[in-house]
N, C-alpha and C. Protein backbone atom coordinates (compact mmCIF):
# COMPACT_ATOMS: atom_id res chain seq x y z
N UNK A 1 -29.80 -3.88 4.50
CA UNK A 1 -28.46 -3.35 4.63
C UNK A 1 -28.47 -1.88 4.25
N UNK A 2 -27.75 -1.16 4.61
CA UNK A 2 -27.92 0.41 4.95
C UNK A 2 -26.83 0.46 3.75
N UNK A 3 -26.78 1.91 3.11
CA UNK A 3 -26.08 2.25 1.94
C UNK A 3 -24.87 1.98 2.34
N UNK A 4 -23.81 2.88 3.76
CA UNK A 4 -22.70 2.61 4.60
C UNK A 4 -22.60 1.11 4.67
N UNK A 5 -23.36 0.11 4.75
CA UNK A 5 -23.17 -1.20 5.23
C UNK A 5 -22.78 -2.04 4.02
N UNK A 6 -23.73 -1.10 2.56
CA UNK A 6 -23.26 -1.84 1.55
C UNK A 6 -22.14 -1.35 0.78
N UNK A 7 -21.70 -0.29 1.29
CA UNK A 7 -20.20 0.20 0.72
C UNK A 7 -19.16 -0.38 1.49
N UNK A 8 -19.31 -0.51 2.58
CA UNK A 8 -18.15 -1.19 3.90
C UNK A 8 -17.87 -2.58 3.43
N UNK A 9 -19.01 -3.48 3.12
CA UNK A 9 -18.95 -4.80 2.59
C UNK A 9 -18.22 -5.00 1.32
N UNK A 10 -18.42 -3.87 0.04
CA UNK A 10 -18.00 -3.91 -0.91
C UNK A 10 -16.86 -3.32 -1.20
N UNK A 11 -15.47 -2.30 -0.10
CA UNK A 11 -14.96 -1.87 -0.30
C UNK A 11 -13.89 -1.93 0.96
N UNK A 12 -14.16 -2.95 1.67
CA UNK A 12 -13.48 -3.22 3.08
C UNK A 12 -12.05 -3.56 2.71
N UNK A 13 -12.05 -4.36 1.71
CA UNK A 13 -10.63 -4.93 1.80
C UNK A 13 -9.55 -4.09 0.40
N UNK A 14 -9.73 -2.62 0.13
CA UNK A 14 -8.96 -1.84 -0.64
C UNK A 14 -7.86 -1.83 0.31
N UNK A 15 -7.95 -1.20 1.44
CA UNK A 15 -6.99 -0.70 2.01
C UNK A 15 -6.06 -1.97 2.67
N UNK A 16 -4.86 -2.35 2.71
CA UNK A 16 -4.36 -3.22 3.04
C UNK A 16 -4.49 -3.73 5.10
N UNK A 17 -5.01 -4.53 5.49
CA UNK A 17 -5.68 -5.15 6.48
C UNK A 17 -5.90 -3.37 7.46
N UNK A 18 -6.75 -2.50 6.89
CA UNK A 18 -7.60 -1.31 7.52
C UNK A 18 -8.72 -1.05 7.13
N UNK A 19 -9.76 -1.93 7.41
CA UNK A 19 -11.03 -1.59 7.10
C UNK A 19 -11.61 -0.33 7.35
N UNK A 20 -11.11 0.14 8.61
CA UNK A 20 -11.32 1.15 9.31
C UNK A 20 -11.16 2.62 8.11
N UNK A 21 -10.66 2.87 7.18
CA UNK A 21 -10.53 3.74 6.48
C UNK A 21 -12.06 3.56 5.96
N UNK A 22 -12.50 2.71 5.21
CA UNK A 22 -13.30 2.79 4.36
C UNK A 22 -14.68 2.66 5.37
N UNK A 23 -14.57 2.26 6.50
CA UNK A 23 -15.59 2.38 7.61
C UNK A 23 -15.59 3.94 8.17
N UNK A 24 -14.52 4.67 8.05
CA UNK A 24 -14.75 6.04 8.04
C UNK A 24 -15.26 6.56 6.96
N UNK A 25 -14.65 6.56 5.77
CA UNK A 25 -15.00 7.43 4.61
C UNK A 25 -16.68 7.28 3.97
N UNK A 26 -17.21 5.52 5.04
CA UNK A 26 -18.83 5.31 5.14
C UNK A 26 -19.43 6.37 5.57
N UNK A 27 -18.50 6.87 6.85
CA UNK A 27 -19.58 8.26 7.46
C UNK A 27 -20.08 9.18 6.67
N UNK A 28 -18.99 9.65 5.46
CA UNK A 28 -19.67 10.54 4.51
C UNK A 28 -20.15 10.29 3.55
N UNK A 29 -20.95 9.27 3.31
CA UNK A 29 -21.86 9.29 2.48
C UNK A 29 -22.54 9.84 1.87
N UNK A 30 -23.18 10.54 1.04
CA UNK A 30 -22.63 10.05 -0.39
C UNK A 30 -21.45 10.92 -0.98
N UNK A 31 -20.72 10.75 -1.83
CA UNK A 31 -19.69 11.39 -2.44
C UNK A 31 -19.52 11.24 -4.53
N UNK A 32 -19.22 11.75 -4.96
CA UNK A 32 -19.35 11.40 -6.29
C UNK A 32 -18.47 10.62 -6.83
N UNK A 33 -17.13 10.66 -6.02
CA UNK A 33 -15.94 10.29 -6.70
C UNK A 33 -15.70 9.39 -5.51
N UNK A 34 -16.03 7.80 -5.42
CA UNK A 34 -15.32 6.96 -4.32
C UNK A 34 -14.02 6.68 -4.05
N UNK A 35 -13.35 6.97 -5.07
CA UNK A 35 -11.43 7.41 -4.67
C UNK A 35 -11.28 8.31 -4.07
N UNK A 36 -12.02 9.21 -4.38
CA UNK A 36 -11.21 10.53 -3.67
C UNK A 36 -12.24 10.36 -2.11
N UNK A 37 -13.46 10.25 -2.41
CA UNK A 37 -13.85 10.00 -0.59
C UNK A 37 -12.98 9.21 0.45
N UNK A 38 -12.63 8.33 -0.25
CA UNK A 38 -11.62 6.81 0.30
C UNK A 38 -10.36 7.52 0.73
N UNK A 39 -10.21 8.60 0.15
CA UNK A 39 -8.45 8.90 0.26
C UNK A 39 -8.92 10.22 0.94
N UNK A 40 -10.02 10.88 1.32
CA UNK A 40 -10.15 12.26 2.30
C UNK A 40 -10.58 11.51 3.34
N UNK A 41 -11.03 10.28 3.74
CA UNK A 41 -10.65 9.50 4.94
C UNK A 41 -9.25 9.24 5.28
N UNK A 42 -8.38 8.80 4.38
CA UNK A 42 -7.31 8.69 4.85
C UNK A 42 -6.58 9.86 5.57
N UNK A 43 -6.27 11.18 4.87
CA UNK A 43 -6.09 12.18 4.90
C UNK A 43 -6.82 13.19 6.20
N UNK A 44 -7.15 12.52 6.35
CA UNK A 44 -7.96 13.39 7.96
C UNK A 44 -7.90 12.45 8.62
N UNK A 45 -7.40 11.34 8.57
CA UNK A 45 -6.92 10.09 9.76
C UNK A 45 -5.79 11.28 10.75
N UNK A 46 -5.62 10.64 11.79
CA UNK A 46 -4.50 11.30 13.05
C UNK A 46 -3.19 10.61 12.13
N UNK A 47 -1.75 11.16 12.48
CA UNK A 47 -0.77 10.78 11.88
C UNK A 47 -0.29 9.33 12.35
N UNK A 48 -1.03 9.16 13.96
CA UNK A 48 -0.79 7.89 14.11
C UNK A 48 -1.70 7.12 13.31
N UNK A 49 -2.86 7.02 12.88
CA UNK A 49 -3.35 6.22 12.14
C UNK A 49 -2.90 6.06 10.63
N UNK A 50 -2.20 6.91 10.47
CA UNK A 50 -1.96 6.67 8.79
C UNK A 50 -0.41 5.98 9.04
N UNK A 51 -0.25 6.46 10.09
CA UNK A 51 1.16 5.64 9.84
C UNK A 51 0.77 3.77 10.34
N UNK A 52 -0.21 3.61 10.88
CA UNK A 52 -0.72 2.29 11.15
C UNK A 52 -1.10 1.80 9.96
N UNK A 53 -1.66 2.36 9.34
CA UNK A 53 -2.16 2.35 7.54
C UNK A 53 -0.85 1.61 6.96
N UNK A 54 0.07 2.82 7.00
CA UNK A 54 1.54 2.30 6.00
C UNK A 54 1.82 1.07 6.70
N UNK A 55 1.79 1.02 7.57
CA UNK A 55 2.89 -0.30 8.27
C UNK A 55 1.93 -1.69 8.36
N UNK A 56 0.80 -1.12 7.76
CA UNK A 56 -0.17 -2.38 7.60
C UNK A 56 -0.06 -3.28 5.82
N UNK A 57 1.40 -2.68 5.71
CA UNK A 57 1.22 -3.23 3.90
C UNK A 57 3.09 -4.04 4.33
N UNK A 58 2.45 -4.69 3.58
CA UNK A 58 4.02 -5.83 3.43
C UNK A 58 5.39 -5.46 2.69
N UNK A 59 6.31 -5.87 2.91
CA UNK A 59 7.17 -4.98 2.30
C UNK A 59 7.50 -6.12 1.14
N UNK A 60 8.31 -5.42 -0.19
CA UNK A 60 8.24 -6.14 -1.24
C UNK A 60 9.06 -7.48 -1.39
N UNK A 61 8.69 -8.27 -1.68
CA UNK A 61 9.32 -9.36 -1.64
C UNK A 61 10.00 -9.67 -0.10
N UNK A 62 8.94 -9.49 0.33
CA UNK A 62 9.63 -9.75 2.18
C UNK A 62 8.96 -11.19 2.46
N UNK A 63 9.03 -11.35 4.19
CA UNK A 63 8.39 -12.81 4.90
C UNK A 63 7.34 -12.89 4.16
N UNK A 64 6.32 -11.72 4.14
CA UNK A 64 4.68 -12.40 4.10
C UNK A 64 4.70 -12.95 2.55
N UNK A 65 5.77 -12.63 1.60
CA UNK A 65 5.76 -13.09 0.52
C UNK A 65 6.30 -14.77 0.56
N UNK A 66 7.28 -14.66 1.18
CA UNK A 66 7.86 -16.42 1.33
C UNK A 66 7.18 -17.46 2.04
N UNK A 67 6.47 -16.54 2.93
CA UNK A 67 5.53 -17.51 3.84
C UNK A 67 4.04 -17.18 3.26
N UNK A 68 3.88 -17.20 1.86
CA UNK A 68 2.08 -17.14 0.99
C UNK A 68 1.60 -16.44 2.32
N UNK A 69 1.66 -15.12 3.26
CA UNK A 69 0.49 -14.68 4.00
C UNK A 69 -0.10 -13.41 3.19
N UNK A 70 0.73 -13.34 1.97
CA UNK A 70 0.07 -11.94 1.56
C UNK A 70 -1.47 -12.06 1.65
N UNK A 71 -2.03 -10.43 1.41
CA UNK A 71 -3.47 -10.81 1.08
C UNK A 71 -3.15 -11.06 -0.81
N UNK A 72 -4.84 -11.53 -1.13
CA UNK A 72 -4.65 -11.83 -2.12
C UNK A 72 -4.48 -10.78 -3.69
N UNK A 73 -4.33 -9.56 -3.22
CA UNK A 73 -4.64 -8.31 -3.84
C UNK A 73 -3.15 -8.49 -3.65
N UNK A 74 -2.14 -8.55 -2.77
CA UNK A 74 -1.19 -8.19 -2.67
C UNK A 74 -0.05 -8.89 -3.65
N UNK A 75 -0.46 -10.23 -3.43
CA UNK A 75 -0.13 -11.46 -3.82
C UNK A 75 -0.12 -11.13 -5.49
N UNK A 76 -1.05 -10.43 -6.40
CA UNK A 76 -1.16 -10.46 -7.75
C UNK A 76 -0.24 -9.33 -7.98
N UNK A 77 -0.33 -8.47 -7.12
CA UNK A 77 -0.06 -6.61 -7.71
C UNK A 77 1.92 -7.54 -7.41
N UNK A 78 2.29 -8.20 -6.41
CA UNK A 78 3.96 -7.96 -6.39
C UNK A 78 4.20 -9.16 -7.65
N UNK A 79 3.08 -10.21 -7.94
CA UNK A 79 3.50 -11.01 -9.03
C UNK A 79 3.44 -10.15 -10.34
N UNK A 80 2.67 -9.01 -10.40
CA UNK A 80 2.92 -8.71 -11.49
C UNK A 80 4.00 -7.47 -12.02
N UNK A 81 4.81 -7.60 -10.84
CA UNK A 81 5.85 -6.82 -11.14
C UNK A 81 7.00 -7.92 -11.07
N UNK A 82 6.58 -9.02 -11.09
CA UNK A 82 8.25 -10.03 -11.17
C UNK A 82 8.66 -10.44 -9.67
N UNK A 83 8.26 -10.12 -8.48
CA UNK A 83 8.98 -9.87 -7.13
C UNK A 83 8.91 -11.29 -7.00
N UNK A 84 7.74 -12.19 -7.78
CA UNK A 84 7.78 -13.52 -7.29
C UNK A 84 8.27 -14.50 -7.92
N UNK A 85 9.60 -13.99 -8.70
CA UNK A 85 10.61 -14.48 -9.60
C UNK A 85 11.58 -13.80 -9.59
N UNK A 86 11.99 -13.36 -8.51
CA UNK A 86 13.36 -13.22 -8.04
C UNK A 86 14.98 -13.68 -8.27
N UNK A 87 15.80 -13.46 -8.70
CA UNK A 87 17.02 -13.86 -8.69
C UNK A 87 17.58 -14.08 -7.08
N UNK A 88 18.06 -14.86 -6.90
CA UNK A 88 19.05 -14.79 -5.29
C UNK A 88 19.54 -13.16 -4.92
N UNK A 89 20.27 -13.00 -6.41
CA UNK A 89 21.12 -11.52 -6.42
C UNK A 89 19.92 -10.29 -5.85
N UNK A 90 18.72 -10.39 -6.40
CA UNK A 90 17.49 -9.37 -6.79
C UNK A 90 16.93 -9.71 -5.22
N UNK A 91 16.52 -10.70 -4.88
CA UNK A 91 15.99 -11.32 -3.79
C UNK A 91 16.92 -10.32 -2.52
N UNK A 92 18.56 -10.40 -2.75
CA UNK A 92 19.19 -10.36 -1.55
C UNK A 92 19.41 -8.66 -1.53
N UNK A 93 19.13 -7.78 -2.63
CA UNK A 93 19.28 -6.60 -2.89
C UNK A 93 17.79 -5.86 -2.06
N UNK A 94 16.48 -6.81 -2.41
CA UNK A 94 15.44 -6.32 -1.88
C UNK A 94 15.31 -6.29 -0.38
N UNK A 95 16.10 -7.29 -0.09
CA UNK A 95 16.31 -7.31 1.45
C UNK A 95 16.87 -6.34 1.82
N UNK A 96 18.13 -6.36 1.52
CA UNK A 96 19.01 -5.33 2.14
C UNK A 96 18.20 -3.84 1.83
N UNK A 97 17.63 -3.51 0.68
CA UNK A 97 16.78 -2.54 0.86
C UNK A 97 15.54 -1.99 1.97
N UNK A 98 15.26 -3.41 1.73
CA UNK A 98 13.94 -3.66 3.03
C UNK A 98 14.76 -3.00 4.07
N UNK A 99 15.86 -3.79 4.45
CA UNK A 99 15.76 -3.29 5.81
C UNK A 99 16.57 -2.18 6.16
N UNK A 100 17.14 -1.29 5.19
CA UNK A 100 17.49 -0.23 5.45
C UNK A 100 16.69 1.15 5.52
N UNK A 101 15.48 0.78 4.50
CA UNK A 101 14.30 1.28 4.66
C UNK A 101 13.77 1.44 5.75
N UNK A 102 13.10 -0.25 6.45
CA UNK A 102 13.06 0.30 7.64
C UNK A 102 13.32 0.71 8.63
N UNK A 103 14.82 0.54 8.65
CA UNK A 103 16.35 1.18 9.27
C UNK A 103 15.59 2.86 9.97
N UNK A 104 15.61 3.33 8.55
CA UNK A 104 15.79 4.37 8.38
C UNK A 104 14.46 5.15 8.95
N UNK A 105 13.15 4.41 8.24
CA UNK A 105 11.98 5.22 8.48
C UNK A 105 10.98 4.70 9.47
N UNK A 106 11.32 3.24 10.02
CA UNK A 106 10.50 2.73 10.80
C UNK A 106 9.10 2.09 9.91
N UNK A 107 8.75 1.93 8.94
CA UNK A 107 7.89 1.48 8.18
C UNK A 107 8.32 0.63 6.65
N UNK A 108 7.47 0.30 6.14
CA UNK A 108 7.80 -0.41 5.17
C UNK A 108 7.44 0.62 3.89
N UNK A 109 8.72 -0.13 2.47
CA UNK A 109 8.69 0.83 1.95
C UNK A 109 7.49 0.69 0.98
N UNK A 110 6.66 1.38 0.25
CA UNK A 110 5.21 1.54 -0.49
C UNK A 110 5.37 2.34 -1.75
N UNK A 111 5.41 1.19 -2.83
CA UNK A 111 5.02 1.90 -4.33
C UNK A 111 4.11 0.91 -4.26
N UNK A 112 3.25 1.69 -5.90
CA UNK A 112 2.34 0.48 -6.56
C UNK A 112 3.11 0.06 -7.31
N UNK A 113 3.49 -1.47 -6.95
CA UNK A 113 3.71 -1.98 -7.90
C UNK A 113 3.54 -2.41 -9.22
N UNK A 114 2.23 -2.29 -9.60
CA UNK A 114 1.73 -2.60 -10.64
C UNK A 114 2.03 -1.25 -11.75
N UNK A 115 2.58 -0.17 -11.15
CA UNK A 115 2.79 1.18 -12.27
C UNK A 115 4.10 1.23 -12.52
N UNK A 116 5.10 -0.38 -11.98
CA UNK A 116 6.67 0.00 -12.48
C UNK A 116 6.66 -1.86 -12.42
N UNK A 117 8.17 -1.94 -12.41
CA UNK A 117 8.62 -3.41 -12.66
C UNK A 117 9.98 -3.38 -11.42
N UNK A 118 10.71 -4.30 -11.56
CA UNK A 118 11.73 -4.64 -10.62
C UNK A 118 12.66 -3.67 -10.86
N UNK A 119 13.47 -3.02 -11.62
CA UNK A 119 14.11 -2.28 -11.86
C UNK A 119 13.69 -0.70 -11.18
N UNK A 120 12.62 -0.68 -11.70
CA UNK A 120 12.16 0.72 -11.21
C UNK A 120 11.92 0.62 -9.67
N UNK A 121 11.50 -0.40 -9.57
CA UNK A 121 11.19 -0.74 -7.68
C UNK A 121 12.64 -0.53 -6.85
N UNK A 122 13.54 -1.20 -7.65
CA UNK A 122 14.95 -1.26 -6.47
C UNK A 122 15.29 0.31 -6.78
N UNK A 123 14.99 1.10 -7.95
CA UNK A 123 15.62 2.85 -8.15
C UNK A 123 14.91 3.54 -7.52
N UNK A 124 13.41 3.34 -7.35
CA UNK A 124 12.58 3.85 -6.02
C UNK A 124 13.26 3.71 -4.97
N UNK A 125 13.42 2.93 -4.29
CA UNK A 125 14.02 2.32 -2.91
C UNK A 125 15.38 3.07 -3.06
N UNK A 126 15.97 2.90 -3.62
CA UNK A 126 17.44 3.78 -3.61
C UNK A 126 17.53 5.24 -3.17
N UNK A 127 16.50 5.47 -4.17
CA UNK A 127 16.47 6.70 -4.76
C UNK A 127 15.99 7.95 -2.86
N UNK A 128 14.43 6.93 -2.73
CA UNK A 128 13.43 7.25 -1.47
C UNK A 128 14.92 7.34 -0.16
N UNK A 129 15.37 6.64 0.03
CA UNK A 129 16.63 6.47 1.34
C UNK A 129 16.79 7.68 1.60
N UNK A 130 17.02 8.70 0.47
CA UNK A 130 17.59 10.39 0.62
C UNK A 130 16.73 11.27 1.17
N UNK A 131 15.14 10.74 0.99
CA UNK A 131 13.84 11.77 1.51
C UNK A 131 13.91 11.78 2.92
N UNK A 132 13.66 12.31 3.43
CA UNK A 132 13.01 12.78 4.94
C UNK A 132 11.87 12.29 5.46
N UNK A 133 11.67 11.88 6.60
CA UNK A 133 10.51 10.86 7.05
C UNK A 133 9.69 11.57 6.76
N UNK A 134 9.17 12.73 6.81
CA UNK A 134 7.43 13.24 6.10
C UNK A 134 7.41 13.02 4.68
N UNK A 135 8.43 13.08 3.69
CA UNK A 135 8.41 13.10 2.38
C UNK A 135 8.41 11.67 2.52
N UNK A 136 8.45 10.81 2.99
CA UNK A 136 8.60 9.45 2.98
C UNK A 136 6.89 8.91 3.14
N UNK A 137 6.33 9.71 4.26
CA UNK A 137 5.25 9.61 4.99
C UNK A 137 3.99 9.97 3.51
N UNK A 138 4.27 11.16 3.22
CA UNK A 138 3.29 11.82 2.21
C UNK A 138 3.53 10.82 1.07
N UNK A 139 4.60 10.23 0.48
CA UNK A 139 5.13 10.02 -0.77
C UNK A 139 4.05 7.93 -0.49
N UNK A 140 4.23 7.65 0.65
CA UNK A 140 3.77 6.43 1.04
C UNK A 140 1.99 6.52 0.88
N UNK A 141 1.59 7.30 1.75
CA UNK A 141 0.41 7.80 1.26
C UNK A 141 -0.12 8.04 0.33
N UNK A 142 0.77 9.00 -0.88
CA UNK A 142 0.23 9.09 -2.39
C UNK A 142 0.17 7.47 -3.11
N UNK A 143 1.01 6.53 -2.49
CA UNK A 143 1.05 5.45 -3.34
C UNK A 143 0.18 3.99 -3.17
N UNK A 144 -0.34 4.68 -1.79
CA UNK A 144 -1.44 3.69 -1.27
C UNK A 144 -2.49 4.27 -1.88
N UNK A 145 -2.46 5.91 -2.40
CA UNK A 145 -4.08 5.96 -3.01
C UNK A 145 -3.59 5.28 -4.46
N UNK A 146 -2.91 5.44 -5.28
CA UNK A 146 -2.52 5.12 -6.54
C UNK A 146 -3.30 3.01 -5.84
N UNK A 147 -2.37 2.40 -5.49
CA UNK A 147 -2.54 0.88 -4.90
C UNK A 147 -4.05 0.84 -5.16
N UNK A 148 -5.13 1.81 -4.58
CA UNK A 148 -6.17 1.88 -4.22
C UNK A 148 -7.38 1.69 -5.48
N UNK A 149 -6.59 3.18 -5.90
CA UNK A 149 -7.40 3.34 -7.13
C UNK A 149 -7.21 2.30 -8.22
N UNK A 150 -6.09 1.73 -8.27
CA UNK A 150 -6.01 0.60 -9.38
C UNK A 150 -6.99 -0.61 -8.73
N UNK A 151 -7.26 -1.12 -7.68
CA UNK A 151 -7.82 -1.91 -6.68
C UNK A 151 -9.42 -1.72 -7.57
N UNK A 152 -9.41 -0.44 -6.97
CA UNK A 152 -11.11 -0.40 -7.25
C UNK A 152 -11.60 -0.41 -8.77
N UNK A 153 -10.66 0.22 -9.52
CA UNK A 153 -11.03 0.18 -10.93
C UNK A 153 -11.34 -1.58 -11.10
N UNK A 154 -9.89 -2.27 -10.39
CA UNK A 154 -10.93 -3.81 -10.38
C UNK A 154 -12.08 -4.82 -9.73
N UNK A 155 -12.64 -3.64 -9.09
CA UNK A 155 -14.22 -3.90 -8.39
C UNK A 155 -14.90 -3.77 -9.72
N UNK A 156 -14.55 -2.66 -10.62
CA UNK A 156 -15.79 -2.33 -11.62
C UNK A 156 -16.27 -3.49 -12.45
């Protein structure tokens, strides 16, 4: 197995169902810092690909949560912000967020969850509605590398 073959294998499933990032950021091999290689793949992706990126992550407490399809990375990071102990009230607030979100920006909305709790998640979402689709775009991006980097710290 080739160095690229054994980083692709070991680092395929950071990015939420886009292997393809980390099958790029293989091309540059070697790098010192594998976060930041991982995320200057992202970052030199075309804008259509990063926006395929964002819209490849589930939105919080949405279907893929009620119907168990999360992945399993996904599945721990929204349990450990509470999303999978919901109130009806909390449940029906995330919705209506959800989908004004994607109302608004055409994608789903993206924090790490694991660096806030339910409270801070619905004041994100509130708060994000007022940004502008690139500040939405960049701000989604910064939080998939944050998602990322917590990810890989749990490879170590």
């Amino acid at each position: 197995m080739t160095a690229a073959e054994a980083f692709v294998a070991r680092h395929a499933a950071l990015f939420e169902h886009s292997p393809w990032v980390v099958e790029r950021a293989a091309e540059a091999l070697p790098f010192a810092d594998v976060h930041a290689g991982l995320m200057a793949a992202v970052h030199a992706a075309s804008p259509e690909d990063q926006l395929a990126l964002i819209r490849a992550h589930p939105e919080l407490a949405g279907k893929a949560a009620i119907d168990r399809t999360l992945t399993e990375a996904s599945t721990a990071e929204q349990a450990s912000a509470g999303l999978d102990r919901l109130t009806p009230a909390e449940f029906d607030r995330f919705h209506a967020l959800n989908t004004a979100y994607r109302d608004r920006f055409d994608f789903p909305f993206i924090v790490c969850v694991r660096l806030t709790d339910k409270a801070g998640i619905l004041a994100a979402m509130e708060q994000r509605l007022s940004n502008s689709r690139d500040t939405e775009i960049a701000t989604a991006l910064a939080q998939i590398g944050e998602i990322v980097r917590l990810r890989l710290e749990g490879l170590a």
